[in-house]
N, C-alpha and C. Protein backbone atom coordinates (compact mmCIF):
# COMPACT_ATOMS: atom_id res chain seq x y z
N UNK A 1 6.95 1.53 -23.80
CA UNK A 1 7.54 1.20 -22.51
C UNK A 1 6.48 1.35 -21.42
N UNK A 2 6.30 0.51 -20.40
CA UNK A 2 5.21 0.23 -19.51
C UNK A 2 5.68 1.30 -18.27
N UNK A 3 4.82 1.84 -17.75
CA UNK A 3 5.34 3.00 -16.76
C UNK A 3 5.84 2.33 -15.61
N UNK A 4 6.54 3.18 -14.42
CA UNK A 4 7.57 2.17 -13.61
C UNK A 4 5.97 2.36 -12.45
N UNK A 5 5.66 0.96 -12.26
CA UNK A 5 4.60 0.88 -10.98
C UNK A 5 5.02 1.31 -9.44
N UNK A 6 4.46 1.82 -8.32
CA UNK A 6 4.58 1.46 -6.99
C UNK A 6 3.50 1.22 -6.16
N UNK A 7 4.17 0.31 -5.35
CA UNK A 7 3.32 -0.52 -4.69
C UNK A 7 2.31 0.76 -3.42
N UNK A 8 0.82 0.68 -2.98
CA UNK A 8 0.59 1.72 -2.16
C UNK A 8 0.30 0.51 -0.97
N UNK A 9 0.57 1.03 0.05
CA UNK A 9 0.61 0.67 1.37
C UNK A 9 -0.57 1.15 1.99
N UNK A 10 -1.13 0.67 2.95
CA UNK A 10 -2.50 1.32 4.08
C UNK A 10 -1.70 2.27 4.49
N UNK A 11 -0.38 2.31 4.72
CA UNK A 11 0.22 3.66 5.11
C UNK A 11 -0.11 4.94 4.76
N UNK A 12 0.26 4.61 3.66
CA UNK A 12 -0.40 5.57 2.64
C UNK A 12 -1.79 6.66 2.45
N UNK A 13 -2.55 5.19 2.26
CA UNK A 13 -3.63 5.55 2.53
C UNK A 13 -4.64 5.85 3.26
N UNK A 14 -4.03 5.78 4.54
CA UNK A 14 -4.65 6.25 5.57
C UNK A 14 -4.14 7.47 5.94
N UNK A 15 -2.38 7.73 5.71
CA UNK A 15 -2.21 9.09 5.76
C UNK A 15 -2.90 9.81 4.93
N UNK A 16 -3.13 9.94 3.62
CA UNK A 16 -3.40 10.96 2.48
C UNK A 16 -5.24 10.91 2.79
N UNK A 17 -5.67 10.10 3.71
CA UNK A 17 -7.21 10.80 4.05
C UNK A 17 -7.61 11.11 4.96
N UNK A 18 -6.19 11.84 5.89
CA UNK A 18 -6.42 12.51 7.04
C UNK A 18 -5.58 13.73 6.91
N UNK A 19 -6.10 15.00 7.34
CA UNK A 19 -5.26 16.10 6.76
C UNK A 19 -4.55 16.49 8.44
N UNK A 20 -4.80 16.00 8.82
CA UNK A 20 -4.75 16.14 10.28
C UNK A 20 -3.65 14.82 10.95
N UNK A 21 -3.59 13.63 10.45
CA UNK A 21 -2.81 12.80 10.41
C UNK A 21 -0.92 13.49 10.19
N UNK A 22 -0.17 13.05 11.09
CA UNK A 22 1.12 13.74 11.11
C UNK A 22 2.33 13.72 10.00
N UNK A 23 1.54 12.27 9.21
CA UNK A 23 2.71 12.02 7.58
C UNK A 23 1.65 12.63 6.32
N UNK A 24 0.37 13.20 6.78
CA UNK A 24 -0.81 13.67 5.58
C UNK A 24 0.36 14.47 4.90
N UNK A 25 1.15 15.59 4.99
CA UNK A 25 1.96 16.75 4.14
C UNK A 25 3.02 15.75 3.80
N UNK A 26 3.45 14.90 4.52
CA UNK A 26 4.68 14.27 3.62
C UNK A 26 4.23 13.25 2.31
N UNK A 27 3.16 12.75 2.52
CA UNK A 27 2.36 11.46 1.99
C UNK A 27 1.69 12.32 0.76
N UNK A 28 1.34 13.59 0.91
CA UNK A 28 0.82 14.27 -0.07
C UNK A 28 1.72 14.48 -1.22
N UNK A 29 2.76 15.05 -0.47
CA UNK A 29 4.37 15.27 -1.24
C UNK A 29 4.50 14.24 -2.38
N UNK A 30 4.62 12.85 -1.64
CA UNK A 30 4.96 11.74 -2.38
C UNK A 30 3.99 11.83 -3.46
N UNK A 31 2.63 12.07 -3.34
CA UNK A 31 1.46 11.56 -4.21
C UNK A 31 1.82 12.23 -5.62
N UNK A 32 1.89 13.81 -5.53
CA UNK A 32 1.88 14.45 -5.87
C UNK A 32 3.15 14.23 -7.40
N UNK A 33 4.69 13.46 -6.38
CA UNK A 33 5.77 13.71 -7.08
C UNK A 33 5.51 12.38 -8.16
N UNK A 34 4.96 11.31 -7.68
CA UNK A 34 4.06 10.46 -8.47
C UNK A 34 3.69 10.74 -9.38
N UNK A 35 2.75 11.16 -9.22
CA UNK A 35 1.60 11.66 -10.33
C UNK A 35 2.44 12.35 -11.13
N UNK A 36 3.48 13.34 -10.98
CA UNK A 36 4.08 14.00 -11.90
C UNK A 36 4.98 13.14 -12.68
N UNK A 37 5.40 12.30 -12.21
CA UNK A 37 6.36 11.90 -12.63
C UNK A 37 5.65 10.90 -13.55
N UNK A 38 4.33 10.29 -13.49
CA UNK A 38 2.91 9.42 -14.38
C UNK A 38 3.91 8.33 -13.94
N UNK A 39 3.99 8.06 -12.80
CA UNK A 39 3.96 6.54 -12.36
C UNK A 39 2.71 5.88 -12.34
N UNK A 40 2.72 4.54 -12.17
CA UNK A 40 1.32 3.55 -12.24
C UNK A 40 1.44 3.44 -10.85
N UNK A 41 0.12 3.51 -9.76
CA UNK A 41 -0.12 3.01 -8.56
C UNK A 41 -0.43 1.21 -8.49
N UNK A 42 0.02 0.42 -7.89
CA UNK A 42 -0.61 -0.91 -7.46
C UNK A 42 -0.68 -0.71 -6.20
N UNK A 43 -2.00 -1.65 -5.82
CA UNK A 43 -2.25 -1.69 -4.55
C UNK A 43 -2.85 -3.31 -4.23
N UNK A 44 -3.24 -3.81 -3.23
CA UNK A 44 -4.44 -4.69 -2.96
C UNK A 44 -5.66 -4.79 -2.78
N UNK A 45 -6.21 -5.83 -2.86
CA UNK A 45 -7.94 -5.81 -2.12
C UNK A 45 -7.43 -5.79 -0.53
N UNK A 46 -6.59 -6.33 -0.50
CA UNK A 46 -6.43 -6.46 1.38
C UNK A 46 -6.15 -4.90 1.69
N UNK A 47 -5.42 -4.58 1.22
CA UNK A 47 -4.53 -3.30 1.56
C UNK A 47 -6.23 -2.53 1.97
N UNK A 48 -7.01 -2.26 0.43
CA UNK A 48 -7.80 -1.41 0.60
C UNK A 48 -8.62 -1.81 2.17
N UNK A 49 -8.92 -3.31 2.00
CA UNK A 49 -9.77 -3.59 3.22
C UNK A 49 -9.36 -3.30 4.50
N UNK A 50 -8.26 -3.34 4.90
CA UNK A 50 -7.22 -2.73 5.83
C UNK A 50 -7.78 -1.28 6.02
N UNK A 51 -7.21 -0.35 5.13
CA UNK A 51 -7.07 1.17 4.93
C UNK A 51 -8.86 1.55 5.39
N UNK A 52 -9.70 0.59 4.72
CA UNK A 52 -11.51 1.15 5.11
C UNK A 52 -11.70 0.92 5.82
N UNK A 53 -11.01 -0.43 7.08
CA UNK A 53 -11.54 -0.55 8.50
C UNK A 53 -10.80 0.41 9.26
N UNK A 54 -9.41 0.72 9.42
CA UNK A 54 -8.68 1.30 9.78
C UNK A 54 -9.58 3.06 9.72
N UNK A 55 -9.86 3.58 8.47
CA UNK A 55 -10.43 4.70 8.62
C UNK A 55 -11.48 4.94 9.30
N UNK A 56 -12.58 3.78 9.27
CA UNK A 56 -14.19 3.27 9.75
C UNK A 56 -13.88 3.53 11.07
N UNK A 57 -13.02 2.63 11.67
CA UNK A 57 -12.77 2.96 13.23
C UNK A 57 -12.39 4.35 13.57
N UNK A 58 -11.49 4.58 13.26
CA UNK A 58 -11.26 6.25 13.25
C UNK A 58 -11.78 7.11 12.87
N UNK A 59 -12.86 7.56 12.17
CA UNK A 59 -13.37 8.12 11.96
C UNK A 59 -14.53 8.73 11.50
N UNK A 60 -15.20 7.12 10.96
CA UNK A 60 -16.83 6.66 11.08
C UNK A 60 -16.79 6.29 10.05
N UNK A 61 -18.06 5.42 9.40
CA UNK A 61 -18.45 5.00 7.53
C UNK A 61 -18.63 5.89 6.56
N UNK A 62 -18.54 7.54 6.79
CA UNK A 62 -18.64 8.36 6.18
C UNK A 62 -17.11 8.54 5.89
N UNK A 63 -16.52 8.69 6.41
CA UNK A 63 -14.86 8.48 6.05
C UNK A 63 -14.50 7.73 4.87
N UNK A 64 -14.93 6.49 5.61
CA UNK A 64 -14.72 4.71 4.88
C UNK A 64 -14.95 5.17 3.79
N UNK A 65 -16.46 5.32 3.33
CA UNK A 65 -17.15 5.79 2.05
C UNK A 65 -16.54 6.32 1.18
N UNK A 66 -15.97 8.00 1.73
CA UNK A 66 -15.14 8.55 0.42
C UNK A 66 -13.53 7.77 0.47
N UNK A 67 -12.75 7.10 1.37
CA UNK A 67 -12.18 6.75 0.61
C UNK A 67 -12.76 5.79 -0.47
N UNK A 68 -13.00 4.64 -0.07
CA UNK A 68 -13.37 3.68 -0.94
C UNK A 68 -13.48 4.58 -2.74
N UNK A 69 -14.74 5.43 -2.67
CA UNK A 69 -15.37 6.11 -3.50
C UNK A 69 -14.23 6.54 -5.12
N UNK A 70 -12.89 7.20 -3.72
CA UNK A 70 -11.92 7.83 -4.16
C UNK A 70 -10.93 7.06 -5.11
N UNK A 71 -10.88 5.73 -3.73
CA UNK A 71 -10.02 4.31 -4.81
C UNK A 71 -10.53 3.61 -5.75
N UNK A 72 -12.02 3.58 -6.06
CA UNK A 72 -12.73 3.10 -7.35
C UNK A 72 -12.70 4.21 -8.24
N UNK A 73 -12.58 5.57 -7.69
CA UNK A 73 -12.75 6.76 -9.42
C UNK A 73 -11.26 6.44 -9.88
N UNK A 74 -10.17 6.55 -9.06
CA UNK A 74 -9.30 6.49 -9.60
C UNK A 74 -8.71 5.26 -10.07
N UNK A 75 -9.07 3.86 -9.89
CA UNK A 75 -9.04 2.99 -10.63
C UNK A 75 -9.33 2.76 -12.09
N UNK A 76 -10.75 3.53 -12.01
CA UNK A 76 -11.26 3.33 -13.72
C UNK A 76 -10.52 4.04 -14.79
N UNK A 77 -9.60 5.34 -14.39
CA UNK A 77 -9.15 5.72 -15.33
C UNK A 77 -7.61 5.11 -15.41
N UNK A 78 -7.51 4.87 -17.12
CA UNK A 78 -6.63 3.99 -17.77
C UNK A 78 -4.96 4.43 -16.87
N UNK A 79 -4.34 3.46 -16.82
CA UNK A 79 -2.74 3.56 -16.26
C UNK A 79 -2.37 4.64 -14.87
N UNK A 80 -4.11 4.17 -13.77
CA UNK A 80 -3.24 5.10 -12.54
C UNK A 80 -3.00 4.41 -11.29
N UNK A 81 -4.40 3.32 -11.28
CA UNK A 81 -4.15 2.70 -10.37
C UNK A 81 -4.46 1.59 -10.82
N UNK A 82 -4.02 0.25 -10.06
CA UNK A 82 -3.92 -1.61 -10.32
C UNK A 82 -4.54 -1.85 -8.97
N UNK A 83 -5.29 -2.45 -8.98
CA UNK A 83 -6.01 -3.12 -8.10
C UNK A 83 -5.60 -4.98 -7.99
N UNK A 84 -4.96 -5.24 -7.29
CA UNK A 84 -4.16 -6.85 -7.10
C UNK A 84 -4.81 -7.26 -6.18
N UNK A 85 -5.98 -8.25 -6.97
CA UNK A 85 -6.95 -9.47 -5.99
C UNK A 85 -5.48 -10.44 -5.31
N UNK A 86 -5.40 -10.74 -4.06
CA UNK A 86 -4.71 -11.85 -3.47
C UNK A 86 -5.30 -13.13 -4.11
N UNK A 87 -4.79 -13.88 -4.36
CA UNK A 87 -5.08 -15.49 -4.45
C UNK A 87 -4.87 -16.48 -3.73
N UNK A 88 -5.17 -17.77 -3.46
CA UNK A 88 -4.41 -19.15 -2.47
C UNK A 88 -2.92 -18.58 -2.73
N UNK A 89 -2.32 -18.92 -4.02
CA UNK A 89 -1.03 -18.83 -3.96
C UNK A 89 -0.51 -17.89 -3.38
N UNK A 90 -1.22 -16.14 -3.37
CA UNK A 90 -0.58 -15.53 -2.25
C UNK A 90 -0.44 -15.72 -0.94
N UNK A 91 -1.42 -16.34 -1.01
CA UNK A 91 -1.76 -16.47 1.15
C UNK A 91 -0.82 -17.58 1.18
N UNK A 92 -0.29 -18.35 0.10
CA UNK A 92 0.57 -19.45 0.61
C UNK A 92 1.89 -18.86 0.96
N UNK A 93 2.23 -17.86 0.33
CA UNK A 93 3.49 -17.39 -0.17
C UNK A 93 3.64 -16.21 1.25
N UNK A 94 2.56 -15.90 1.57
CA UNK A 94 2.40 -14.85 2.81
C UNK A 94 2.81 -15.50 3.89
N UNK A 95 2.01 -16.63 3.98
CA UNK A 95 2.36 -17.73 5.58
C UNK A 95 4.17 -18.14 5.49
N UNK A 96 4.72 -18.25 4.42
CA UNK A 96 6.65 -18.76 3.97
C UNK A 96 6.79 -17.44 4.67
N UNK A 97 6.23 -16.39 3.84
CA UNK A 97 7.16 -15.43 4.87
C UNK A 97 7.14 -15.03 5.88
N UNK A 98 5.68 -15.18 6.76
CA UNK A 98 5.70 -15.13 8.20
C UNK A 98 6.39 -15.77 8.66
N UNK A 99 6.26 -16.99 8.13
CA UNK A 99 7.38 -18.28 8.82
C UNK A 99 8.72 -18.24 9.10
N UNK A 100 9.45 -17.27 7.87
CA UNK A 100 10.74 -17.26 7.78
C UNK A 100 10.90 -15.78 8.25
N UNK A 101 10.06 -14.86 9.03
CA UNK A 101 10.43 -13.85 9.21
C UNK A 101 9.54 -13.34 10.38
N UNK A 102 9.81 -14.83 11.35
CA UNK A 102 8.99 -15.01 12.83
C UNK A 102 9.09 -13.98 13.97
N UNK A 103 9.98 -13.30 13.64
CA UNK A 103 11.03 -12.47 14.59
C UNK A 103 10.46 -10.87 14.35
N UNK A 104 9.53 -10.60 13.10
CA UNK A 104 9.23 -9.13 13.36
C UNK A 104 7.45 -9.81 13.49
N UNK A 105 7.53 -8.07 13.52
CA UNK A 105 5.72 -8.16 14.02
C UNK A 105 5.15 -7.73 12.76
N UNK A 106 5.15 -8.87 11.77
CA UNK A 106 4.50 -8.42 10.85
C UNK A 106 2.71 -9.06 10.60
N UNK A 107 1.90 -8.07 9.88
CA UNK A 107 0.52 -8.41 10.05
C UNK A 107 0.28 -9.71 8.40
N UNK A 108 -1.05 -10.57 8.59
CA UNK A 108 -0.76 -10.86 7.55
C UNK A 108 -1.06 -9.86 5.96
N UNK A 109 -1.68 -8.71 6.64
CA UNK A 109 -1.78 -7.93 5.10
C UNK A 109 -0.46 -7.52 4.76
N UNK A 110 0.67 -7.57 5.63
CA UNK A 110 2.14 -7.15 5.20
C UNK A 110 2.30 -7.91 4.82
N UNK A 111 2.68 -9.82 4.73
CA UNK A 111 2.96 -10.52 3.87
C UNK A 111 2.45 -10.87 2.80
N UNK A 112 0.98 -10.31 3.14
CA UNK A 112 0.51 -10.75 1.50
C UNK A 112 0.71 -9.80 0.63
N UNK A 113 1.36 -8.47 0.99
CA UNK A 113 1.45 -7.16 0.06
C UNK A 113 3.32 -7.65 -0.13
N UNK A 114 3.88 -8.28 0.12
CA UNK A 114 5.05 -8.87 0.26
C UNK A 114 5.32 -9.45 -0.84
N UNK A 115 4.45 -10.91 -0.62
CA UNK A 115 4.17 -11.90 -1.29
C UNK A 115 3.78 -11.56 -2.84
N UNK A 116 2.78 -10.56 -2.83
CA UNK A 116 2.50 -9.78 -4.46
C UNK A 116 3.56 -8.69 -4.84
N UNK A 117 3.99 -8.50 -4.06
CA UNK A 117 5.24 -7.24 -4.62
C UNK A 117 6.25 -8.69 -5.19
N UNK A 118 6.74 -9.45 -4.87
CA UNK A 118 7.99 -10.11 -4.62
C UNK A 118 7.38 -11.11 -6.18
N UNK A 119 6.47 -11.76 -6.39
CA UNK A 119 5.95 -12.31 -7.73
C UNK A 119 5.44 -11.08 -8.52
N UNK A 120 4.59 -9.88 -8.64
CA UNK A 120 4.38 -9.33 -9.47
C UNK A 120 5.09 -7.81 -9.67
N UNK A 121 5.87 -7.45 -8.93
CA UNK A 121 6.46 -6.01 -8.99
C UNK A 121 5.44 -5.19 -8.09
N UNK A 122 5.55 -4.02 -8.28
CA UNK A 122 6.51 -3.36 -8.40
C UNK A 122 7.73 -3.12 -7.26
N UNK A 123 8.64 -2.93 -7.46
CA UNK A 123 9.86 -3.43 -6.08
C UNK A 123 9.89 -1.79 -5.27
N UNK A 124 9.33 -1.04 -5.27
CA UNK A 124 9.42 -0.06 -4.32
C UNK A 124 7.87 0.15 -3.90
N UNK A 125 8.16 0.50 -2.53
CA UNK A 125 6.14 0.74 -1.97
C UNK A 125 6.26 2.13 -1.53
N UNK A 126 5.37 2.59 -1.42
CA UNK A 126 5.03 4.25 -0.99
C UNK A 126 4.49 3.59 0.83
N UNK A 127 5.21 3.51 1.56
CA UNK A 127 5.03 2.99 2.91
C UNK A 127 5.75 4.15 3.78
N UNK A 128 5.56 3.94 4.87
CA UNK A 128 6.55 4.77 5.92
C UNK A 128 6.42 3.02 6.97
N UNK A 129 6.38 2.04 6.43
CA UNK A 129 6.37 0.78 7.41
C UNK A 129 7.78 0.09 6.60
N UNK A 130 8.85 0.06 7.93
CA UNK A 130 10.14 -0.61 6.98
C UNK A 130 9.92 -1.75 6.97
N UNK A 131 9.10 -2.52 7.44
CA UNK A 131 8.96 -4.05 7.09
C UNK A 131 9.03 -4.22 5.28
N UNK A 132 9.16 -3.70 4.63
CA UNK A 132 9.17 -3.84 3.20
C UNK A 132 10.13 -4.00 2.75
N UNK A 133 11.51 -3.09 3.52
CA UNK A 133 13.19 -3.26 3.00
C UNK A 133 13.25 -4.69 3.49
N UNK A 134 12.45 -5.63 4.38
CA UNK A 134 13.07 -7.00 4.69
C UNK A 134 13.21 -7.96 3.58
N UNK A 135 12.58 -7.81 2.80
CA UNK A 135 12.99 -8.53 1.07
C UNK A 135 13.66 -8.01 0.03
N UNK A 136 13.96 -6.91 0.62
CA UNK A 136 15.08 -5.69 -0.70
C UNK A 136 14.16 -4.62 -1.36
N UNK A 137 12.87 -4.85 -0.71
CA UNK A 137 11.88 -3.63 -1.39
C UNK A 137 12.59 -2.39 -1.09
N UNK A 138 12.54 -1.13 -1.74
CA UNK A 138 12.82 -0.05 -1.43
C UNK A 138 11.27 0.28 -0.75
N UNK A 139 11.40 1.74 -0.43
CA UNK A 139 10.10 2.27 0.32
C UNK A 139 10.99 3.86 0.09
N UNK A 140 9.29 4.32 -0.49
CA UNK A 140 9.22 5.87 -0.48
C UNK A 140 8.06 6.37 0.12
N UNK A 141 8.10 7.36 1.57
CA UNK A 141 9.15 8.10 1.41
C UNK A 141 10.42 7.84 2.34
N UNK A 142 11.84 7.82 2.15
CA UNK A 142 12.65 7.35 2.71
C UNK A 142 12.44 6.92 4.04
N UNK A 143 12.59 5.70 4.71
CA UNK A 143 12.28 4.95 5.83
C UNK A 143 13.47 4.57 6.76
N UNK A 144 13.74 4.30 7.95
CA UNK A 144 14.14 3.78 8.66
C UNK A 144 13.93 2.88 9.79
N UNK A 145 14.02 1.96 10.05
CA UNK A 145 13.43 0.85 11.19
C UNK A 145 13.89 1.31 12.37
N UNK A 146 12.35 1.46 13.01
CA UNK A 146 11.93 2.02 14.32
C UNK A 146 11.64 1.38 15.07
């Protein structure tokens, strides 16, 4: 039986590499109940590219660095983390849902993490961004639209 995947969000990952960041103890929580539980992480190339500029600005290329560092060790070892290259067909599938979902402020790395959740699984994301319940995704850790 294939382990149950979740999707990781820049949310995520920008909380869990700031200890000082205000969701770092809740985001840790989650990681933690994860790992115990030997769920599979998926994520993106966008997501990550997101999460390394996002840190870079905040906090310099020495930041950037260990994450990055952090998301390639833990890639290589077998069933923890999925790394999901976007394709044309995602970015096609990203722009349908901007289109049809004109009305929030969503970025395009949210539709393309949309767009790959919604064709490849996994249907819950480790986000604190409710733009994800707008397709029936669940989101952990429990969310509400703010």
């Amino acid at each position: 039986m294939m382990a149950k995947r979740i999707f990781v969000d820049s949310w995520a990952w920008i909380a869990l590499a700031d200890a000082d960041d205000p969701q770092y103890r809740q985001a840790l929580g989650v990681l933690k109940g994860l790992k115990a539980d030997g769920v599979r992480l998926a994520t993106t190339n966008v997501v990550i590219c997101e999460s390394w500029e996002n840190l870079r600005r905040r906090f310099g290329l020495a930041a950037a660095l260990r994450f990055y560092h952090y998301v390639e060790d833990i890639s290589t070892k077998p069933g923890t983390l999925d790394i999901i290259s976007v394709n044309a067909h995602d970015e096609r599938d990203a722009l349908r849902i901007a289109r049809h979902h004109d009305d929030q402020d969503l970025s395009m790395v949210d539709c393309l993490s949309l767009a790959v959740m919604r064709q490849l699984g996994p249907h819950t994301a480790f986000t604190g961004d409710w733009h994800f319940t707008l397709l029936g995704f669940s989101a952990i850790p429990q969310i509400s639209r703010s």
